[in-house]
C-alpha atoms as a PDB file:
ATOM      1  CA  UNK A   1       9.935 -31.307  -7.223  1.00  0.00           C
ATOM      2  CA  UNK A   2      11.438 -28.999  -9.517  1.00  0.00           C
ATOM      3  CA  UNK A   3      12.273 -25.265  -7.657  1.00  0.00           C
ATOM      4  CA  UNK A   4      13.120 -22.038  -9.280  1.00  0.00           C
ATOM      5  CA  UNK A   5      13.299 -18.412  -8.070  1.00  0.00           C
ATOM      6  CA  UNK A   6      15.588 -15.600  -6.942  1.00  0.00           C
ATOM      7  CA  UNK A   7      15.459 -13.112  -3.759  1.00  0.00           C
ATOM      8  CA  UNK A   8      16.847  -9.819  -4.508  1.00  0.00           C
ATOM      9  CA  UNK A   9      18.138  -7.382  -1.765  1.00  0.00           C
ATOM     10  CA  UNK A  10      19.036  -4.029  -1.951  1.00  0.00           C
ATOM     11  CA  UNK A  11      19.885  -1.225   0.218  1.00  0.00           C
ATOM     12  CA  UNK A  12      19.540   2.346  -0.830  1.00  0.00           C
ATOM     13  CA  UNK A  13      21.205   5.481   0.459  1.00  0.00           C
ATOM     14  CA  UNK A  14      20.719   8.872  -0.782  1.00  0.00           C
ATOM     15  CA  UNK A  15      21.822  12.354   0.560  1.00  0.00           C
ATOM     16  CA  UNK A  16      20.627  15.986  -0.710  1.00  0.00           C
ATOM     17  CA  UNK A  17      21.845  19.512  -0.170  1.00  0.00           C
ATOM     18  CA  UNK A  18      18.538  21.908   0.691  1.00  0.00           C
ATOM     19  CA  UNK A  19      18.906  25.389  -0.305  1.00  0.00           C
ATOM     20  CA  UNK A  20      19.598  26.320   3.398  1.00  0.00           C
ATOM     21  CA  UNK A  21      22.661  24.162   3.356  1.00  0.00           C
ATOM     22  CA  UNK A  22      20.941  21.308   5.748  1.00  0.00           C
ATOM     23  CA  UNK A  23      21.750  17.751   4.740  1.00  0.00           C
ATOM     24  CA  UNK A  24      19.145  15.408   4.221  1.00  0.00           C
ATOM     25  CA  UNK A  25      19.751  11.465   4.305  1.00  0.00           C
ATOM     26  CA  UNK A  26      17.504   8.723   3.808  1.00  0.00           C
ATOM     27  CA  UNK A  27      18.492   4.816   4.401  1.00  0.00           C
ATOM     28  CA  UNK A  28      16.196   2.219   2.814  1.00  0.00           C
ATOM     29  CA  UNK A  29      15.742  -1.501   2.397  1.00  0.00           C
ATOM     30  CA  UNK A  30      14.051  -3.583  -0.343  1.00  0.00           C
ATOM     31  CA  UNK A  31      13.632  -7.022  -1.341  1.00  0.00           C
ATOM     32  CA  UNK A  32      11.865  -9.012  -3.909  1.00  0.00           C
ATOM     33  CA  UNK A  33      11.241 -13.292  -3.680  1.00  0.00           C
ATOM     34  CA  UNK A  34       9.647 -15.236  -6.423  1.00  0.00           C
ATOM     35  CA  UNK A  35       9.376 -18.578  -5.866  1.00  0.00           C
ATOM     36  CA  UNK A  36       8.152 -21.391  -8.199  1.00  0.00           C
ATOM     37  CA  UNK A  37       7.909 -25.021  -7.817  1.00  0.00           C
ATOM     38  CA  UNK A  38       6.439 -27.725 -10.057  1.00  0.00           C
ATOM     39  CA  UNK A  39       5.710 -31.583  -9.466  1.00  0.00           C
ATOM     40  CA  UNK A  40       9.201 -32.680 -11.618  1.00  0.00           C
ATOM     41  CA  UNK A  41       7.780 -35.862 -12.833  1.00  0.00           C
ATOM     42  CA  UNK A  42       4.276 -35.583 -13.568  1.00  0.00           C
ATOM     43  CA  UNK A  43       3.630 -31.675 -14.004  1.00  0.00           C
ATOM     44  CA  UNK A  44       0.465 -32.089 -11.907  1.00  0.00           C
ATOM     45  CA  UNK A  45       0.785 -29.170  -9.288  1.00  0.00           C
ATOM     46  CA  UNK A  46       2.353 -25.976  -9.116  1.00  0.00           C
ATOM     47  CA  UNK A  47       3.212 -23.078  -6.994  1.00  0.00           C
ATOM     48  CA  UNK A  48       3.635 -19.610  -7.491  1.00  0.00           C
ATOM     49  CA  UNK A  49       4.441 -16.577  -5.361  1.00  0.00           C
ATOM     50  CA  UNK A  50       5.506 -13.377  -6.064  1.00  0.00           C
ATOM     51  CA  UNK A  51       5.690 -10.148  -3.744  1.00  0.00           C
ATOM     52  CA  UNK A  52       7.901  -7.816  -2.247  1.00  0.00           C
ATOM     53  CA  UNK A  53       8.560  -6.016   0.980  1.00  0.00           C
ATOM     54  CA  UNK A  54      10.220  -2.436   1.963  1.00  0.00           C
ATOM     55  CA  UNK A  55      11.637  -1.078   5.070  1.00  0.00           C
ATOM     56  CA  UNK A  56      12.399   2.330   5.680  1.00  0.00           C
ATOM     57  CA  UNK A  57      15.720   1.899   7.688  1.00  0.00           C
ATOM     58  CA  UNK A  58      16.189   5.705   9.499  1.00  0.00           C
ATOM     59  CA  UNK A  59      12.949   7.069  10.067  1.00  0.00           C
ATOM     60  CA  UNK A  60      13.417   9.992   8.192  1.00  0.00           C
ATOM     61  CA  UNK A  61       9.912  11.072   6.739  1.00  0.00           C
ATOM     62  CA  UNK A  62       7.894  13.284   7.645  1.00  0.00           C
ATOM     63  CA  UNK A  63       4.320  12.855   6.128  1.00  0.00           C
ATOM     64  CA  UNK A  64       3.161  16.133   6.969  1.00  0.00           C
ATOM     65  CA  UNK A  65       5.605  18.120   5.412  1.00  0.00           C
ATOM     66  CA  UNK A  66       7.485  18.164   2.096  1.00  0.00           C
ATOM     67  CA  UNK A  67      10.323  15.838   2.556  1.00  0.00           C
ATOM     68  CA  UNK A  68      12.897  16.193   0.270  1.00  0.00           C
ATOM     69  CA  UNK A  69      13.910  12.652  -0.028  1.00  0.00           C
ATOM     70  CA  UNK A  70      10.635  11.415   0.139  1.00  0.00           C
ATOM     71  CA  UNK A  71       9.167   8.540  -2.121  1.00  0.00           C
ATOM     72  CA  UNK A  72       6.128   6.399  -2.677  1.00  0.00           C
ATOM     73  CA  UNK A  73       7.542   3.905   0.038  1.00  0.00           C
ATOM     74  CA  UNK A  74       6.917   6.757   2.663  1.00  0.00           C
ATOM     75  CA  UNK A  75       3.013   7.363   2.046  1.00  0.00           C
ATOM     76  CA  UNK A  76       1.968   5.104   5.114  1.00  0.00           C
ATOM     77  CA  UNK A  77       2.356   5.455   8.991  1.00  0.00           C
ATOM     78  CA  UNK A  78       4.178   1.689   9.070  1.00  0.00           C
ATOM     79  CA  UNK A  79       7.867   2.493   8.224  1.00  0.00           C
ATOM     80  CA  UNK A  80       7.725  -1.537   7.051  1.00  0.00           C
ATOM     81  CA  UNK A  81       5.521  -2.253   4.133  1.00  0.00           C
ATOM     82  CA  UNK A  82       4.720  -5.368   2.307  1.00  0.00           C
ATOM     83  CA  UNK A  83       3.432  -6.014  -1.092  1.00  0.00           C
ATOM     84  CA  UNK A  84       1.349 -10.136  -2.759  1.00  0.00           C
ATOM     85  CA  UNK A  85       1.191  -9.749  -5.934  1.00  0.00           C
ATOM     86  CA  UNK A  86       1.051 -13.124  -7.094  1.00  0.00           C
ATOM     87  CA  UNK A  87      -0.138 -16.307  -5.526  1.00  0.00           C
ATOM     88  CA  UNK A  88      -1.619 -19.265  -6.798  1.00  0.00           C
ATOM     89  CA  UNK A  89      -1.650 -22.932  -6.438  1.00  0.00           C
ATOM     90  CA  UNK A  90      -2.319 -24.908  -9.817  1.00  0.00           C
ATOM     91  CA  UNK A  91      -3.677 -28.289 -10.491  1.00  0.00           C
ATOM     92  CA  UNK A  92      -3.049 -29.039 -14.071  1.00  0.00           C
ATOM     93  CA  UNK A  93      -5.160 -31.311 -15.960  1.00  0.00           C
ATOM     94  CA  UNK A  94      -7.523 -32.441 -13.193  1.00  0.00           C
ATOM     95  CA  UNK A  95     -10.739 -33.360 -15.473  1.00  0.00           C
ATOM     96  CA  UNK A  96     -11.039 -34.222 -19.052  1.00  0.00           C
ATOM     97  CA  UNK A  97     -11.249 -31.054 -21.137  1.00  0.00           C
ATOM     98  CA  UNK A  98     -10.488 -29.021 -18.044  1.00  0.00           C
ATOM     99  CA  UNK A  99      -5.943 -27.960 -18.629  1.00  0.00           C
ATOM    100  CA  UNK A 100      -5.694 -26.074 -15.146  1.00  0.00           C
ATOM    101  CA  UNK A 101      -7.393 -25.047 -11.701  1.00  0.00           C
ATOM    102  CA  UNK A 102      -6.430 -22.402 -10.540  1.00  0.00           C
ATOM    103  CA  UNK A 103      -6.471 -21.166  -6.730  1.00  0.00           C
ATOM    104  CA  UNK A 104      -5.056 -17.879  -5.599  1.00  0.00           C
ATOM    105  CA  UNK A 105      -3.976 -14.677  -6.060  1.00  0.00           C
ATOM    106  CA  UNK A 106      -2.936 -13.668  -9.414  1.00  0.00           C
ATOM    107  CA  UNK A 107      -2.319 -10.400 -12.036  1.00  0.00           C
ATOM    108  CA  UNK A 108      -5.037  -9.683 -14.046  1.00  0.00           C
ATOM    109  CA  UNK A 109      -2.940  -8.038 -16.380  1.00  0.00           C
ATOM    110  CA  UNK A 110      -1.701 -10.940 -18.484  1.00  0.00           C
ATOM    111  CA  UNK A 111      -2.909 -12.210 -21.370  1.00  0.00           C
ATOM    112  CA  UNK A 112      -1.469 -15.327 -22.391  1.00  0.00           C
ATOM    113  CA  UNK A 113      -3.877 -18.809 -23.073  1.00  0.00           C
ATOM    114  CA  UNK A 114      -6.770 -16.539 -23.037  1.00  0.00           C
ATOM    115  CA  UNK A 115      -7.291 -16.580 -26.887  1.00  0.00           C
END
């Protein structure tokens, strides 16, 4: 079994001056996984996930009001918010003139073996 991937963690703090002189301050966590593996020997099955998650860290947002700090990540009521965008289990080759089956979540975006 062949694995590949990374996790990448970050943690964000920002602070603003409002024109009344009040500081704001806003503490947030991210982190991204991909994670691939592949039969080694015969190439036969693969897996594929891909998503990401964000926490916000202080609480500060306000989704009634005009928050100064305030980003996309602060829309919901769930200060924790996950995010699939890419799952799929492969079977390659299965049948003659059939290359791969395909089972999962994946982008629709991409283009590649489609012409």
């Amino acid at each position: 079994m062949a694995v590949s991937g990374y996790l990448s963690l970050r943690y964000a703090f920002r602070t603003a001056e409002t024109p009344s002189g009040a500081i704001e301050r806003d503490q947030d966590a991210y982190a991204d996984l991909r994670f691939d593996a592949v039969s080694a020997k015969t190439n036969k099955y693969e897996f594929h996930f891909m998503g990401s998650a964000r926490k916000d860290l202080d609480g500060n947002r306000d989704l009634h009001t005009n928050y100064l700090l305030e980003d996309i990540g602060d829309t919901g009521t769930s200060a924790t918010i996950g995010y699939l965008y890419e799952a799929h289990f492969d079977i390659n080759d299965p049948f003659s003139r059939v290359t791969q089956v395909r089972l999962g979540r994946q982008a629709g975006t991409r283009r590649a073996g489609l012409f």
